[in-house]
Protein backbone atom coordinates (compact mmCIF):
# COMPACT_ATOMS: atom_id res chain seq x y z
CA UNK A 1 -7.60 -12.93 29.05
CA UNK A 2 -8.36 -14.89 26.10
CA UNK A 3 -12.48 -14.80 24.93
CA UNK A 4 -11.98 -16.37 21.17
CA UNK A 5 -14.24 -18.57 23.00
CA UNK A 6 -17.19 -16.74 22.28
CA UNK A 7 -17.16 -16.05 18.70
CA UNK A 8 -18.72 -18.86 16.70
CA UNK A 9 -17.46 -21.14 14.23
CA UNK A 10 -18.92 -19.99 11.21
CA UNK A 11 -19.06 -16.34 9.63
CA UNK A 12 -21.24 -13.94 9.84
CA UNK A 13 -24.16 -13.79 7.43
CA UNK A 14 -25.15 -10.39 5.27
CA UNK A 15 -28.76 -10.30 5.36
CA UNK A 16 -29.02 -7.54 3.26
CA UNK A 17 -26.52 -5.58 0.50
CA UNK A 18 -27.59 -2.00 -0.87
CA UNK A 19 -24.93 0.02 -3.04
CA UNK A 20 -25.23 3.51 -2.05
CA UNK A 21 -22.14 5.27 -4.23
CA UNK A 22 -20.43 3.98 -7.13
CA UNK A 23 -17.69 5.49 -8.23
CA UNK A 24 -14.20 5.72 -10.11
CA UNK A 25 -12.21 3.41 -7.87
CA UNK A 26 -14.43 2.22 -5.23
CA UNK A 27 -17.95 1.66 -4.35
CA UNK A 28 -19.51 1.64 -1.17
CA UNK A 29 -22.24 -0.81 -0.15
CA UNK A 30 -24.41 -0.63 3.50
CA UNK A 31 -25.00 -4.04 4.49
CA UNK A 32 -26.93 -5.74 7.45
CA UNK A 33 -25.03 -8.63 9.19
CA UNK A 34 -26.37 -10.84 11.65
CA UNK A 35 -23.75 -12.56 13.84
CA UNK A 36 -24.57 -15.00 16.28
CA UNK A 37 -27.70 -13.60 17.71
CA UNK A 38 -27.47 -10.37 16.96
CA UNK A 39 -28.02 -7.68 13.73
CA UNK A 40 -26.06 -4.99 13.06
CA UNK A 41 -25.49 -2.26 10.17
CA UNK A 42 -21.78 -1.56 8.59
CA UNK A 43 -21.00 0.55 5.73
CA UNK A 44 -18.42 -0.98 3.63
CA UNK A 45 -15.80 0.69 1.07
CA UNK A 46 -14.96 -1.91 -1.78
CA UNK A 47 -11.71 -1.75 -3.00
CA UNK A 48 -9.98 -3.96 -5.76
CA UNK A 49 -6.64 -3.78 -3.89
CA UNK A 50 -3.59 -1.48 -4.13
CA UNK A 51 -0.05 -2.73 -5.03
CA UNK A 52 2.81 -1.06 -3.84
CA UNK A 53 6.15 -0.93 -4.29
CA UNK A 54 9.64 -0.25 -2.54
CA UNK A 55 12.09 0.51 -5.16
CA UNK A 56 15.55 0.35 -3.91
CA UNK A 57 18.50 0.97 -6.64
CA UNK A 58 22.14 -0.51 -6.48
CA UNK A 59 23.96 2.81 -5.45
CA UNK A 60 21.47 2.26 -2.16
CA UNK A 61 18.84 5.06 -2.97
CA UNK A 62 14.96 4.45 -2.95
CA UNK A 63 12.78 6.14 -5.34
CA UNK A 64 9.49 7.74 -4.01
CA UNK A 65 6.90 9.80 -5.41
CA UNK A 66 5.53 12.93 -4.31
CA UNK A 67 1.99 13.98 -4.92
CA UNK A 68 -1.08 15.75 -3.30
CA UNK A 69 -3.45 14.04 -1.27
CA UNK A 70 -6.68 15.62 -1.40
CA UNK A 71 -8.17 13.63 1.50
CA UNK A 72 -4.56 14.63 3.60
CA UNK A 73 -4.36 18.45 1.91
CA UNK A 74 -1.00 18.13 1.56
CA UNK A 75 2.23 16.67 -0.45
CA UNK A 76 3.04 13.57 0.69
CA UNK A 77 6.09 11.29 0.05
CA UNK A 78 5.50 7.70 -0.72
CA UNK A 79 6.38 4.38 -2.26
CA UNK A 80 4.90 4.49 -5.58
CA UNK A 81 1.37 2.24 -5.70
CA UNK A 82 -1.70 1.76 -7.56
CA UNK A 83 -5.09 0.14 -7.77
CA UNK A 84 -4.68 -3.32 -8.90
CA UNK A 85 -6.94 -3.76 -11.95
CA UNK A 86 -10.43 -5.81 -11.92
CA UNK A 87 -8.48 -9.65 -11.69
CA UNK A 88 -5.06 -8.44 -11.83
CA UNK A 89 -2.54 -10.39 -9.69
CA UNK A 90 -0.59 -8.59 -7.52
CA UNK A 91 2.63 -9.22 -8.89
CA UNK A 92 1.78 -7.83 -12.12
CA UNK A 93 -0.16 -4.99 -10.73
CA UNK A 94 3.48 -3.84 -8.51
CA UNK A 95 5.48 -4.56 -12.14
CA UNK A 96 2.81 -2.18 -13.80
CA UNK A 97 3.11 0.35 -11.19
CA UNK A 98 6.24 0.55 -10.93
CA UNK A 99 7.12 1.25 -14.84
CA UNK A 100 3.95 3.63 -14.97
CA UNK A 101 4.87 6.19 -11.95
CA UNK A 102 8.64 5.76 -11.95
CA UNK A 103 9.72 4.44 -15.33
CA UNK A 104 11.76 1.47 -14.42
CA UNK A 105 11.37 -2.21 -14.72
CA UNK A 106 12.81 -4.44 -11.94
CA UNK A 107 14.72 -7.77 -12.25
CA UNK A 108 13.80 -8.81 -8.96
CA UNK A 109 10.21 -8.60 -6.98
CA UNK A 110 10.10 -9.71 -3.71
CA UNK A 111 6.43 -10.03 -2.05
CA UNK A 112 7.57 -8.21 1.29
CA UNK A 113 3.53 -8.17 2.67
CA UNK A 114 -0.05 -8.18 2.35
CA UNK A 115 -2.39 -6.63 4.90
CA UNK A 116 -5.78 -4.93 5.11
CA UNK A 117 -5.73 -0.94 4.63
CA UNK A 118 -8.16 -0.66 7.90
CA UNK A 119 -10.63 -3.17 8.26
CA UNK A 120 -13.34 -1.62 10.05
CA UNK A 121 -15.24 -0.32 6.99
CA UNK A 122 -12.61 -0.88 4.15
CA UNK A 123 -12.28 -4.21 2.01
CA UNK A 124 -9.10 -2.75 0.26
CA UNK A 125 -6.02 -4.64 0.66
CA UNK A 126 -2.48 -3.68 -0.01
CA UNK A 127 0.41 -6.22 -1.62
CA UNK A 128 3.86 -4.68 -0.73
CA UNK A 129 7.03 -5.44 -2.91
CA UNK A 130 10.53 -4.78 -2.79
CA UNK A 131 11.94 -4.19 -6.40
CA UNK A 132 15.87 -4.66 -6.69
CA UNK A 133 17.53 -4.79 -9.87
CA UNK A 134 15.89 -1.72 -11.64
CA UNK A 135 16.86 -0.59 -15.48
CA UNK A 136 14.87 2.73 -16.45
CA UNK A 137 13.04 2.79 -19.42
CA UNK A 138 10.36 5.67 -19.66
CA UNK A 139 7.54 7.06 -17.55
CA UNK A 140 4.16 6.20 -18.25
CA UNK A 141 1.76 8.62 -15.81
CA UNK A 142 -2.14 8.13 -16.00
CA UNK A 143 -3.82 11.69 -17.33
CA UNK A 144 -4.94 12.21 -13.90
CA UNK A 145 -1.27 11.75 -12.04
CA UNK A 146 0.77 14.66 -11.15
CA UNK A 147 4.04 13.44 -9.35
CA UNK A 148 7.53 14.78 -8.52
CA UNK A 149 10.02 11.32 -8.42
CA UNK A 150 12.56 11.88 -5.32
CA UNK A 151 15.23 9.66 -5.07
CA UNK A 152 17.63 9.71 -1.61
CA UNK A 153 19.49 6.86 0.13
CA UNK A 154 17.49 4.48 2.09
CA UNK A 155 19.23 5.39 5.06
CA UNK A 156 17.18 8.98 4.96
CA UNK A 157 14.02 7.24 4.38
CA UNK A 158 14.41 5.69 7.42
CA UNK A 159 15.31 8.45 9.15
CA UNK A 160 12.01 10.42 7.59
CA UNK A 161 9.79 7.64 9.09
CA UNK A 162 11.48 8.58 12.65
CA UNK A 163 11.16 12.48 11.91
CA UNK A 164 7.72 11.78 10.96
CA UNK A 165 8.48 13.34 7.44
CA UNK A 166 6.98 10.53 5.91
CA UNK A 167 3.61 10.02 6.92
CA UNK A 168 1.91 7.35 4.63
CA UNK A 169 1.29 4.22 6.39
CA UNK A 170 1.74 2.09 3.64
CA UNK A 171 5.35 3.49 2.66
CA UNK A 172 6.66 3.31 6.50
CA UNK A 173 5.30 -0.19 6.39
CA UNK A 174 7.30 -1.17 2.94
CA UNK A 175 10.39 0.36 3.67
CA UNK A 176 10.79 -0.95 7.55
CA UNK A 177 10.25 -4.43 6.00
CA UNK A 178 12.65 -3.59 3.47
CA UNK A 179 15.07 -2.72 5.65
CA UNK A 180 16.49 -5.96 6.98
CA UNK A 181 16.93 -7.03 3.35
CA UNK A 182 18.86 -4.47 1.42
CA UNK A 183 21.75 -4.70 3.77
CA UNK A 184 23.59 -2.80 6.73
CA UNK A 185 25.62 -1.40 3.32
CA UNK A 186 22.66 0.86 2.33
CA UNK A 187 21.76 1.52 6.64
CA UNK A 188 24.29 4.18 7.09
CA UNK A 189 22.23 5.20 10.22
CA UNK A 190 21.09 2.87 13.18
CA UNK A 191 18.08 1.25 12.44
CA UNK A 192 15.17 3.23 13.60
CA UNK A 193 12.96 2.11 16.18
CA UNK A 194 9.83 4.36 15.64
């Protein structure tokens, strides 16, 4: 049954703004919308975006990062990403990124997807990239970044997604759309469907 009927032309209005935390990387604001007829109350995280990046070598291996996740209490393993700074474009945020936590440039950056982290109370959006043509040069970690760099075939990061060894939403995302274009040479195994 389609409604998109009854939502009205125009966007909601915020009535009313307060910041209630401000922190490192985001800040969170509780605002008062009125929509249509009625008012409502949302808390909203502000984000400057995240770029992130699926680096995929020419021997068919992918480079991911492990690190702790406070939030998850555990290691995870992911593609390597980062807050985009205040007016950085994507693009330049993923090349950044990339050098920073892995210590490679790429020669090729293809914009794979953009998409909102989870709408509901979160502005943050994420850019995803797939980097091909990699040279190393050296490692650049912020003071606050503790990583181990893993590096397998991109065959067995599919088949972590399936296993559900890899657990980051963001990574499963880049490296299923990745898939299709690094080639059934680097798929050794069938192509999940998770």
């Amino acid at each position: 049954m389609d409604t998109s009927d009854r939502l009205p032309g125009e966007l909601p209005r915020v009535i009313d703004s307060q910041t209630i935390f401000r922190g490192r990387v985001f800040e969170v604001t509780v605002d008062t919308v009125s929509e249509a007829e009625k008012t409502y109350v949302r808390e909203v995280v502000h984000h400057t975006g995240s770029a992130v990046i699926v680096p995929v070598f020419d021997d068919g291996t992918i480079a991911l990062v492990r690190q702790y996740r406070h939030p998850a209490v555990r290691y995870l393993l992911e593609a390597p990403a980062g807050t985009l700074r205040r007016g950085e474009v994507p693009e330049e945020g993923a090349k950044r990124e990339l050098e920073e936590e892995l210590g490679v440039v790429c020669g090729r950056l293809e914009k794979l997807s953009e998409f909102f982290v989870s709408p509901g109370f979160c502005e943050e959006k994420m850019w995803v990239y797939l980097a091909t043509e990699l040279t190393e040069t050296a490692q650049q970690l912020d003071d606050d970044e503790i990583l181990a760099v893993v590096r397998i075939p991109f065959s067995q990061a599919l088949s972590m997604i399936t296993t559900g060894e890899i657990e980051d939403a963001k990574t499963i995302i880049g490296v299923m759309l990745a898939a299709p274009r690094v080639g059934p040479s680097m798929l050794e195994a069938a192509y999940p469907a998770v």
